[in-house]
N, C-alpha and C. Protein backbone atom coordinates (compact mmCIF):
# COMPACT_ATOMS: atom_id res chain seq x y z
N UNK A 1 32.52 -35.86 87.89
CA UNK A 1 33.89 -35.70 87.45
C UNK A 1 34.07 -34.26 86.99
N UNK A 2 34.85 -33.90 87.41
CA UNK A 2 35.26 -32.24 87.03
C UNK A 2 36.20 -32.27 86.47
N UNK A 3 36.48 -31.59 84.97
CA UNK A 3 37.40 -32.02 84.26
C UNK A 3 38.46 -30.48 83.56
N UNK A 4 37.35 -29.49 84.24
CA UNK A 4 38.54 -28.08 83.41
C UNK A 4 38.96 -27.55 85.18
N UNK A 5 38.51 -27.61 86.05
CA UNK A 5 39.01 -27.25 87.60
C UNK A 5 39.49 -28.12 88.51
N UNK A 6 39.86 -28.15 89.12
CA UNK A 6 40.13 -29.33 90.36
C UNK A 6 40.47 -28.13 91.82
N UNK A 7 39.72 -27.40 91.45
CA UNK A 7 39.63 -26.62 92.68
C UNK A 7 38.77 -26.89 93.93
N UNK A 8 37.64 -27.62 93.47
CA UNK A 8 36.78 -27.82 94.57
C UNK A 8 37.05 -29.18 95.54
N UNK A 9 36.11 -29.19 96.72
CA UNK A 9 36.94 -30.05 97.37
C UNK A 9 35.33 -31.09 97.37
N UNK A 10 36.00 -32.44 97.90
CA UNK A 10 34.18 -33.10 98.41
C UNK A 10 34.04 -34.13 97.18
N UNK A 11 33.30 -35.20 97.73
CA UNK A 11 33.04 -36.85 96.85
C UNK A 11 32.93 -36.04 95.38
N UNK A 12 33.18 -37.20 94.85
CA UNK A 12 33.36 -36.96 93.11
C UNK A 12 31.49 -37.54 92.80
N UNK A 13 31.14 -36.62 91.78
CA UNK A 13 29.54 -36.86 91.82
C UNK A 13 29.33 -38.19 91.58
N UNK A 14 28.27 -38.78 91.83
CA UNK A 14 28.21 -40.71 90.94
C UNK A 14 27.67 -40.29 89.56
N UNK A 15 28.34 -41.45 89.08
CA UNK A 15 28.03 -41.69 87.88
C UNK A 15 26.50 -42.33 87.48
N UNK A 16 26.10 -41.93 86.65
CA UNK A 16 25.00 -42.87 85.87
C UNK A 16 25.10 -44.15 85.97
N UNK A 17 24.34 -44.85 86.23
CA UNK A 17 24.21 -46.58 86.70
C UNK A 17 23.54 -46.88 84.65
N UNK A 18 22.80 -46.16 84.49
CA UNK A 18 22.29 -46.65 83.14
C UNK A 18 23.09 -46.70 82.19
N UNK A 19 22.83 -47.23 80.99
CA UNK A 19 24.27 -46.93 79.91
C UNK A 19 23.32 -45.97 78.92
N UNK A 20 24.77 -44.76 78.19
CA UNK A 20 24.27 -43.80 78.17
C UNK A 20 23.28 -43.88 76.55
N UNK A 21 22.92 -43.28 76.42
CA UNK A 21 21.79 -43.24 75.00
C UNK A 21 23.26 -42.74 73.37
N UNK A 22 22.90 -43.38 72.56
CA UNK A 22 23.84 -43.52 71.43
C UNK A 22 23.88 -41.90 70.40
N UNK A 23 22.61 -40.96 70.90
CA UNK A 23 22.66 -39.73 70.40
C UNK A 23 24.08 -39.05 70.58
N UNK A 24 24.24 -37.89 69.85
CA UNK A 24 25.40 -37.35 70.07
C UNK A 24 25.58 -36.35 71.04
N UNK A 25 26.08 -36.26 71.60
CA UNK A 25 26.63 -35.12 72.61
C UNK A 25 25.74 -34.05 72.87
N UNK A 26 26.32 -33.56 71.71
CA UNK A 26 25.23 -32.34 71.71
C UNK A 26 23.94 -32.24 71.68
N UNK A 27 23.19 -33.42 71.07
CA UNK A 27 21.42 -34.08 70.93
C UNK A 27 21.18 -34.05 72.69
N UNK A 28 22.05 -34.63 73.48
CA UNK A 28 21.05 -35.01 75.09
C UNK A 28 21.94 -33.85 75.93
N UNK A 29 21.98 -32.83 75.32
CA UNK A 29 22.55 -31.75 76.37
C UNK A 29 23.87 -32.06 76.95
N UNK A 30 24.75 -32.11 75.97
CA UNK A 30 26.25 -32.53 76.35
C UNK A 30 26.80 -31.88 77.31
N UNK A 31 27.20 -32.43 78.31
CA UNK A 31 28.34 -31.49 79.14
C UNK A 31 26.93 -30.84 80.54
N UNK A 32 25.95 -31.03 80.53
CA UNK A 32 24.61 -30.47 81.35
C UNK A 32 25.57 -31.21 82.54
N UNK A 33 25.43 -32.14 83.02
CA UNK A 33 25.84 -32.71 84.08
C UNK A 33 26.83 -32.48 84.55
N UNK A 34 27.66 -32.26 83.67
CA UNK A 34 29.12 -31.45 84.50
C UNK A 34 28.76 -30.15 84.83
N UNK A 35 28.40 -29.21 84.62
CA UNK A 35 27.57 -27.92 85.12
C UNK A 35 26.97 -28.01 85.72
N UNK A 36 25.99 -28.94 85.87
CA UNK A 36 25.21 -29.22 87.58
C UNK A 36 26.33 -29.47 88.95
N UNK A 37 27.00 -30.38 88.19
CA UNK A 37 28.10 -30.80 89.70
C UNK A 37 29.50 -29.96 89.64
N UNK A 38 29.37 -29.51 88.96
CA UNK A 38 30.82 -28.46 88.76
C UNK A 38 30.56 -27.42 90.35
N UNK A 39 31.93 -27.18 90.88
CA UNK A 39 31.88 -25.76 91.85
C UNK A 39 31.57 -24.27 90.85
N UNK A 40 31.03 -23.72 92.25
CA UNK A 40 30.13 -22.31 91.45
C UNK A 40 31.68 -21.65 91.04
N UNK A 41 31.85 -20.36 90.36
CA UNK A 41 32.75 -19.83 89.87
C UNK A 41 33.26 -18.85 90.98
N UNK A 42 35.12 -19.13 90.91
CA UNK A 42 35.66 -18.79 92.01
C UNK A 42 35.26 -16.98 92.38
N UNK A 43 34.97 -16.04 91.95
CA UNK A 43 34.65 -15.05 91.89
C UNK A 43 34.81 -14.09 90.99
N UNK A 44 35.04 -12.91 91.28
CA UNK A 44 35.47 -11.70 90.38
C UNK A 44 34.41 -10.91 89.64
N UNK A 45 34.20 -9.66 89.74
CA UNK A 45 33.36 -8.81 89.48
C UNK A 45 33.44 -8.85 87.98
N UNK A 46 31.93 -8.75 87.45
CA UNK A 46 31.57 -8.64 86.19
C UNK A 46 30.79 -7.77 85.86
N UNK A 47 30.73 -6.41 84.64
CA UNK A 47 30.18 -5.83 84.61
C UNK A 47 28.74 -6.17 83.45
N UNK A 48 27.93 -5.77 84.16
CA UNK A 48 26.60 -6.01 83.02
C UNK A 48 26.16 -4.79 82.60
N UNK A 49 27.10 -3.90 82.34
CA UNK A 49 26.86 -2.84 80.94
C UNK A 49 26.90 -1.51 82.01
N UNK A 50 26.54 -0.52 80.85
CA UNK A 50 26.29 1.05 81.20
C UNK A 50 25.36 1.30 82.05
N UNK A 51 25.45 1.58 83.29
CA UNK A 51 24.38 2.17 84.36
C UNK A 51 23.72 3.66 84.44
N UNK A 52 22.76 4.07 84.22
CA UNK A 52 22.47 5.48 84.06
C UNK A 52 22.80 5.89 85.12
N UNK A 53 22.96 6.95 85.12
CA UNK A 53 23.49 8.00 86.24
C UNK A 53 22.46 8.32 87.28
N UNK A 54 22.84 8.20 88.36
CA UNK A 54 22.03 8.12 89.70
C UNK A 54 21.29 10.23 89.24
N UNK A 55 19.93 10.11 89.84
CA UNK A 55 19.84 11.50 89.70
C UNK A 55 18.99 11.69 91.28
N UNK A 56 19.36 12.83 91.82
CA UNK A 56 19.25 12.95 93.37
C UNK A 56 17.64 13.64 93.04
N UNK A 57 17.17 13.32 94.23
CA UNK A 57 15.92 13.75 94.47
C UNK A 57 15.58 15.54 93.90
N UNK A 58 14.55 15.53 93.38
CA UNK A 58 14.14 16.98 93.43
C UNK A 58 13.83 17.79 94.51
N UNK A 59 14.16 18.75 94.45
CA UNK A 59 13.86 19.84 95.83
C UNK A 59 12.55 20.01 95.47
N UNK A 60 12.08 19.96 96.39
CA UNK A 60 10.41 20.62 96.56
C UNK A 60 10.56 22.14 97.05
N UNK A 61 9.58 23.28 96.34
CA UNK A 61 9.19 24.26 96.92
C UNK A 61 11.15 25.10 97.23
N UNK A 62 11.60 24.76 95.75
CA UNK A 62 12.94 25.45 96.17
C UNK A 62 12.88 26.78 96.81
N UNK A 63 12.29 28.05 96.87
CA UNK A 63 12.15 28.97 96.74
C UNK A 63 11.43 29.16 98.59
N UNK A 64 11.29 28.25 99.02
CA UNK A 64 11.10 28.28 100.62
C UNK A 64 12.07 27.58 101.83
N UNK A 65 12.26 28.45 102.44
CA UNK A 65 13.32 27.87 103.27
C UNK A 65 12.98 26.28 104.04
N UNK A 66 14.33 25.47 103.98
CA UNK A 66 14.15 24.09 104.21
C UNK A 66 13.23 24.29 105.90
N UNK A 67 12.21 23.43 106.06
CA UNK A 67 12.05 22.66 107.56
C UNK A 67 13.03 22.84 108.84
N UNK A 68 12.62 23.59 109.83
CA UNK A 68 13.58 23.70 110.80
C UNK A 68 13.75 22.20 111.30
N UNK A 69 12.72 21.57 111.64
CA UNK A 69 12.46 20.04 112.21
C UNK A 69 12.57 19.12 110.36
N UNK A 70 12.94 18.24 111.01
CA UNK A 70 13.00 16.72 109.86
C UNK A 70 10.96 16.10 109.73
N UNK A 71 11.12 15.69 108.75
CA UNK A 71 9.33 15.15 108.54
C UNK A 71 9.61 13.75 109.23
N UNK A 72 8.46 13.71 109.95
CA UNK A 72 8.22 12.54 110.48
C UNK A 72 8.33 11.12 109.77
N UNK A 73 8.92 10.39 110.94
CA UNK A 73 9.31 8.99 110.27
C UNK A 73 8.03 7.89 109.80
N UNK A 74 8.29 7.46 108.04
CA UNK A 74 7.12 6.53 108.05
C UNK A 74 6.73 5.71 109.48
N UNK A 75 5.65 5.84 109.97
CA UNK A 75 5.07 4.63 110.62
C UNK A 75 4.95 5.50 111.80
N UNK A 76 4.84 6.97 111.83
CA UNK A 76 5.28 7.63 112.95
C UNK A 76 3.66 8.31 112.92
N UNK A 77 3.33 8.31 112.02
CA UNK A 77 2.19 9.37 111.97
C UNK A 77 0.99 8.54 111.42
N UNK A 78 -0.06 9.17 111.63
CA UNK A 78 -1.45 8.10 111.34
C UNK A 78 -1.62 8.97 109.79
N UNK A 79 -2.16 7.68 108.88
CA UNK A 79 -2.36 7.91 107.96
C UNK A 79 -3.90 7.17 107.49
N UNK A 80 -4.91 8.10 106.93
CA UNK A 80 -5.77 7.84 107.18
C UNK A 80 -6.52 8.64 105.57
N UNK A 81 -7.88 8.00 105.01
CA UNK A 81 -8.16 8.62 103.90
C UNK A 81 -9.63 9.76 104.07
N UNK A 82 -9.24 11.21 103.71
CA UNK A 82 -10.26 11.89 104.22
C UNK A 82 -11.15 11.96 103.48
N UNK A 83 -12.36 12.17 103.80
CA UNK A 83 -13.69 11.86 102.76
C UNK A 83 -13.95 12.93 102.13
N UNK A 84 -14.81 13.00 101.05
CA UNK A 84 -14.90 13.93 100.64
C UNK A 84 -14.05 14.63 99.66
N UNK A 85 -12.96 14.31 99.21
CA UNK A 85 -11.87 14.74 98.01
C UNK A 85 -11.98 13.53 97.08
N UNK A 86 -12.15 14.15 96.03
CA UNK A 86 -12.45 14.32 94.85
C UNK A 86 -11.23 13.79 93.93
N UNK A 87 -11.03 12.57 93.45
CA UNK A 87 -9.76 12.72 92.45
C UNK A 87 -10.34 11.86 91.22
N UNK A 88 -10.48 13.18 90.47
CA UNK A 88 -11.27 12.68 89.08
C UNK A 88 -10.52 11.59 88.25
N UNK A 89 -11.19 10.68 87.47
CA UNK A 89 -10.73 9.83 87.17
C UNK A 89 -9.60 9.44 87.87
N UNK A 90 -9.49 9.37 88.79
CA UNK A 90 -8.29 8.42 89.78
C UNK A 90 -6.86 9.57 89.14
N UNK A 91 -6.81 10.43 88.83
CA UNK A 91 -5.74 11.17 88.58
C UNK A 91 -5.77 12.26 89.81
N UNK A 92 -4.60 11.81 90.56
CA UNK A 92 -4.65 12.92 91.82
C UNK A 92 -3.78 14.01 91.02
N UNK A 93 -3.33 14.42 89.79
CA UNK A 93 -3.16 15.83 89.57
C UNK A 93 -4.19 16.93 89.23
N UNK A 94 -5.43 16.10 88.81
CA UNK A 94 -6.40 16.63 88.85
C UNK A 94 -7.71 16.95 90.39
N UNK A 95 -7.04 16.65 91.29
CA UNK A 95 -7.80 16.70 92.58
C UNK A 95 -7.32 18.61 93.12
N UNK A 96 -8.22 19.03 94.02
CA UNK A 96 -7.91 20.36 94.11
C UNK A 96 -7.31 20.49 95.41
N UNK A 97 -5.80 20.54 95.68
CA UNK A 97 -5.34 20.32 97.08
C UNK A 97 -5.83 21.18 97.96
N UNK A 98 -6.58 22.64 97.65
CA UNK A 98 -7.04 23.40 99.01
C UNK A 98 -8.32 22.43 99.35
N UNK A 99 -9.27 22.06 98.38
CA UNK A 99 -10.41 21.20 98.53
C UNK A 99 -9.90 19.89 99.88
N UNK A 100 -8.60 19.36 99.49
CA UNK A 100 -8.06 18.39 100.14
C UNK A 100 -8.33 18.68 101.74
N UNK A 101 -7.08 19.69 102.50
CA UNK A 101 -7.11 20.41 103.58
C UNK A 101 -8.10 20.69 104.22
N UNK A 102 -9.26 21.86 103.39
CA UNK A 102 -10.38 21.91 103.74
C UNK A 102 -11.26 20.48 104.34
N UNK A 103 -11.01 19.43 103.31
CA UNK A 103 -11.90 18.63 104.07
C UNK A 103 -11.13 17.96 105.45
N UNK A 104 -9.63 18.02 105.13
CA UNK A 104 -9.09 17.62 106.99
C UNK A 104 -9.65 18.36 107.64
N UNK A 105 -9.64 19.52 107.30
CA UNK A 105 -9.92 20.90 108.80
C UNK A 105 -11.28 20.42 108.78
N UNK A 106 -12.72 19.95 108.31
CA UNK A 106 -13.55 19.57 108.48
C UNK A 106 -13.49 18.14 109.27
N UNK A 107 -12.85 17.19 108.58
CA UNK A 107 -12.56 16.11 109.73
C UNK A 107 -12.11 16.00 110.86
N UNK A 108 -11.33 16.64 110.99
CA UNK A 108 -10.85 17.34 112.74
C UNK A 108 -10.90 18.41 113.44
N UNK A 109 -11.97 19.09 113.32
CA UNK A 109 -11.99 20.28 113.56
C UNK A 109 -11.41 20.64 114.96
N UNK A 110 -11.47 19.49 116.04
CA UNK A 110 -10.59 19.83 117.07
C UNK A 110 -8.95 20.08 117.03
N UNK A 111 -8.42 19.75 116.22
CA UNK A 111 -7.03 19.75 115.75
C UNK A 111 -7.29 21.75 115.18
N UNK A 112 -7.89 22.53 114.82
CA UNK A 112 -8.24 23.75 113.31
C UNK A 112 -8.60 24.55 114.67
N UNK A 113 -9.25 24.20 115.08
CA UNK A 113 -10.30 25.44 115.77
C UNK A 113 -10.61 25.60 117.38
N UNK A 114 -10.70 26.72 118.17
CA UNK A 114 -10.09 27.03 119.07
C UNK A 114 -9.26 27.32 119.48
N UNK A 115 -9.01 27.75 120.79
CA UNK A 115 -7.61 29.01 121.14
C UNK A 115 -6.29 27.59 121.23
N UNK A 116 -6.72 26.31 122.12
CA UNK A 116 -5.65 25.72 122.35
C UNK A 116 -5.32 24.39 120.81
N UNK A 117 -6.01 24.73 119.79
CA UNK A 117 -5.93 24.02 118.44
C UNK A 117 -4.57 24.30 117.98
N UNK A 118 -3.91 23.31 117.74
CA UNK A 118 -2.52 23.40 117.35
C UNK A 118 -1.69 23.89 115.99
N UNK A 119 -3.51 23.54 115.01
CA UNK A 119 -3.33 24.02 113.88
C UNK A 119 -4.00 25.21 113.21
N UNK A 120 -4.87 25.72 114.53
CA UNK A 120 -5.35 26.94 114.18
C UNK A 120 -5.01 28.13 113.01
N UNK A 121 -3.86 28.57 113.13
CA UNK A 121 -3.19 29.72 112.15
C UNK A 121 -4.03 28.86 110.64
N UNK A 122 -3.14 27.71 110.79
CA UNK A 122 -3.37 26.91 109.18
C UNK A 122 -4.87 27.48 108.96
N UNK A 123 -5.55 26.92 109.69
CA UNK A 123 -7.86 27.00 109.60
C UNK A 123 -7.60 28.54 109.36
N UNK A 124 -7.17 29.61 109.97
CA UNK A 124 -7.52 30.93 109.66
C UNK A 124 -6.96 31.12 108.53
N UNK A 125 -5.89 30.95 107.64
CA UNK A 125 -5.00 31.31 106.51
C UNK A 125 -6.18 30.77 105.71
N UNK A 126 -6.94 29.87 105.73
CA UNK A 126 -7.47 28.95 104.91
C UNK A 126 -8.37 29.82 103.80
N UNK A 127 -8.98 31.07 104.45
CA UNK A 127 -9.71 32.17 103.73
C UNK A 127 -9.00 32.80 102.83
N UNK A 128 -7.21 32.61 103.00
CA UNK A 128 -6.70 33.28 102.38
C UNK A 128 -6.68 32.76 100.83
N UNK A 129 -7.00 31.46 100.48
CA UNK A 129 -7.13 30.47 99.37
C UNK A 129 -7.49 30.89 98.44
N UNK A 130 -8.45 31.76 98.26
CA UNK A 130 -9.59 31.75 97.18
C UNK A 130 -9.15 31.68 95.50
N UNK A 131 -7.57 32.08 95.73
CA UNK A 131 -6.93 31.82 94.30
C UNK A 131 -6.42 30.46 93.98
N UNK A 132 -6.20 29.53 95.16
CA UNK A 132 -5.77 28.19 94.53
C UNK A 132 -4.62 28.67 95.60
N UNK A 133 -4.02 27.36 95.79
CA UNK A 133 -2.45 26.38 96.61
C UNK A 133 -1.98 27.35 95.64
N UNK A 134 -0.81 27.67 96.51
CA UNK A 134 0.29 28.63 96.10
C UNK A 134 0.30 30.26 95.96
N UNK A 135 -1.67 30.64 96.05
CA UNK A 135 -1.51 31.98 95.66
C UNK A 135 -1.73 32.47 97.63
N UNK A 136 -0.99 33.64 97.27
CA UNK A 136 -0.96 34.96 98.18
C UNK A 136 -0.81 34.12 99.72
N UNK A 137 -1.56 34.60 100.85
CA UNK A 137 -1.22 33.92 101.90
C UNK A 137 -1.84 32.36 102.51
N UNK A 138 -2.33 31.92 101.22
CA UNK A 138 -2.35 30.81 101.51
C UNK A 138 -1.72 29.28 102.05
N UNK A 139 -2.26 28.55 103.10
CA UNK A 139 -0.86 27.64 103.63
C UNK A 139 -1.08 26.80 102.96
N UNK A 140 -1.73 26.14 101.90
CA UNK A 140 -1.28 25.17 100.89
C UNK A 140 -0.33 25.25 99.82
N UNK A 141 0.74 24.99 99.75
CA UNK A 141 1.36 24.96 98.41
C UNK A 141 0.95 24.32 97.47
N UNK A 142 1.57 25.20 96.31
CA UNK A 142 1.40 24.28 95.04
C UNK A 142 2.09 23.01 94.74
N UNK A 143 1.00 22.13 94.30
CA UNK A 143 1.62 20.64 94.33
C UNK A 143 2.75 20.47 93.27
N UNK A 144 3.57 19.81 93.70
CA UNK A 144 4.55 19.24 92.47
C UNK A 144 4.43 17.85 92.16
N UNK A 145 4.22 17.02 91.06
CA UNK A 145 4.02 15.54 90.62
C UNK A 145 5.25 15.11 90.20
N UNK A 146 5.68 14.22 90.72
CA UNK A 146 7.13 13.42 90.00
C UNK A 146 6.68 12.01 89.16
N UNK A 147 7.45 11.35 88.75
CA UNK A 147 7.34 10.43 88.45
C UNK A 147 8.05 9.41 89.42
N UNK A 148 7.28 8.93 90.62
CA UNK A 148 8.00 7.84 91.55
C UNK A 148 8.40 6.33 90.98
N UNK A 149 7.36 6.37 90.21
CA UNK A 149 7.64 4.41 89.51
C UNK A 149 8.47 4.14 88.79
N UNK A 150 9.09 4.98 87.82
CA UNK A 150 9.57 4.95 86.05
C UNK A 150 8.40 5.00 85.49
N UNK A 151 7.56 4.54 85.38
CA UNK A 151 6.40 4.47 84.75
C UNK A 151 5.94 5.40 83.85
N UNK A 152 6.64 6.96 83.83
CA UNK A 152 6.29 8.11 82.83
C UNK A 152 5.15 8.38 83.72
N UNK A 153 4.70 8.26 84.69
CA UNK A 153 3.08 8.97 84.69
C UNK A 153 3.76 9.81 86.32
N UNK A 154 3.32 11.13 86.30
CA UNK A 154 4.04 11.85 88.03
C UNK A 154 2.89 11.59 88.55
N UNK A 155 2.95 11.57 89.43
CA UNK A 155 2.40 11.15 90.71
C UNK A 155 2.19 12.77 92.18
């Protein structure tokens, strides 16, 4: 029985065959059963409070001109874990990203080395390192860590 709407359409729920218990209303969950069989609520937007303000991605490496080409689409490229790097206590801000590279250009050296190697330039710049990602003509940049989770910890 629906008793504050008569909006909905369809059999009227059955009633209880038992007779009901002498507690009061409110003691056996008064009114529960009409909220089970009641229609859901006709609509209308409700707000559930103050939303923080959307904040757009950080630019990486502002200070270098954007990618002529777009980065490859997840699922586009093999992703694979190279041996040999080092991330102390499981904190990759503490891992040494030329150390990183170095050990790709060791894992593929057919990709680094030789005339028709695609990534050759990169393997020769690689000497240029000796100060760390980011210094002088080195092709590693310096890493930037965000915080991807909320979690407070960058990544």
């Amino acid at each position: 029985m629906i008793t504050e709407r008569q909006e909905c359409s369809g059999p009227e729920p059955p009633r209880a065959s038992r007779p009901r218990p002498s507690r009061p209303r409110a003691a056996r969950g008064g009114g529960g059963r009409r909220a089970l069989a009641a229609c859901g609520d006709a609509g209308g937007l409700r707000g559930a409070g103050a939303t923080p303000a959307a904040q757009s991605p950080a630019r990486l490496w502002p200070d270098l001109t954007p990618a002529s080409t777009p980065a490859y689409d997840i699922g586009e490229v093999d992703n694979e874990t190279v041996q040999g790097v080092a991330v102390p206590g499981g904190d990759i801000r503490r891992t040494d990203p030329v150390a990183a590279v170095r050990a790709e250009i060791a894992a593929h050296p057919d990709e680094y080395e030789g005339a028709g190697a695609p990534y050759r330039e990169t393997a020769d710049r690689m000497a240029d390192c000796g100060g760390g990602a980011g210094s002088g003509r080195c092709p590693v940049l310096r890493p930037y860590y965000r915080d991807l989770t909320g979690d407070g910890r960058p990544r």
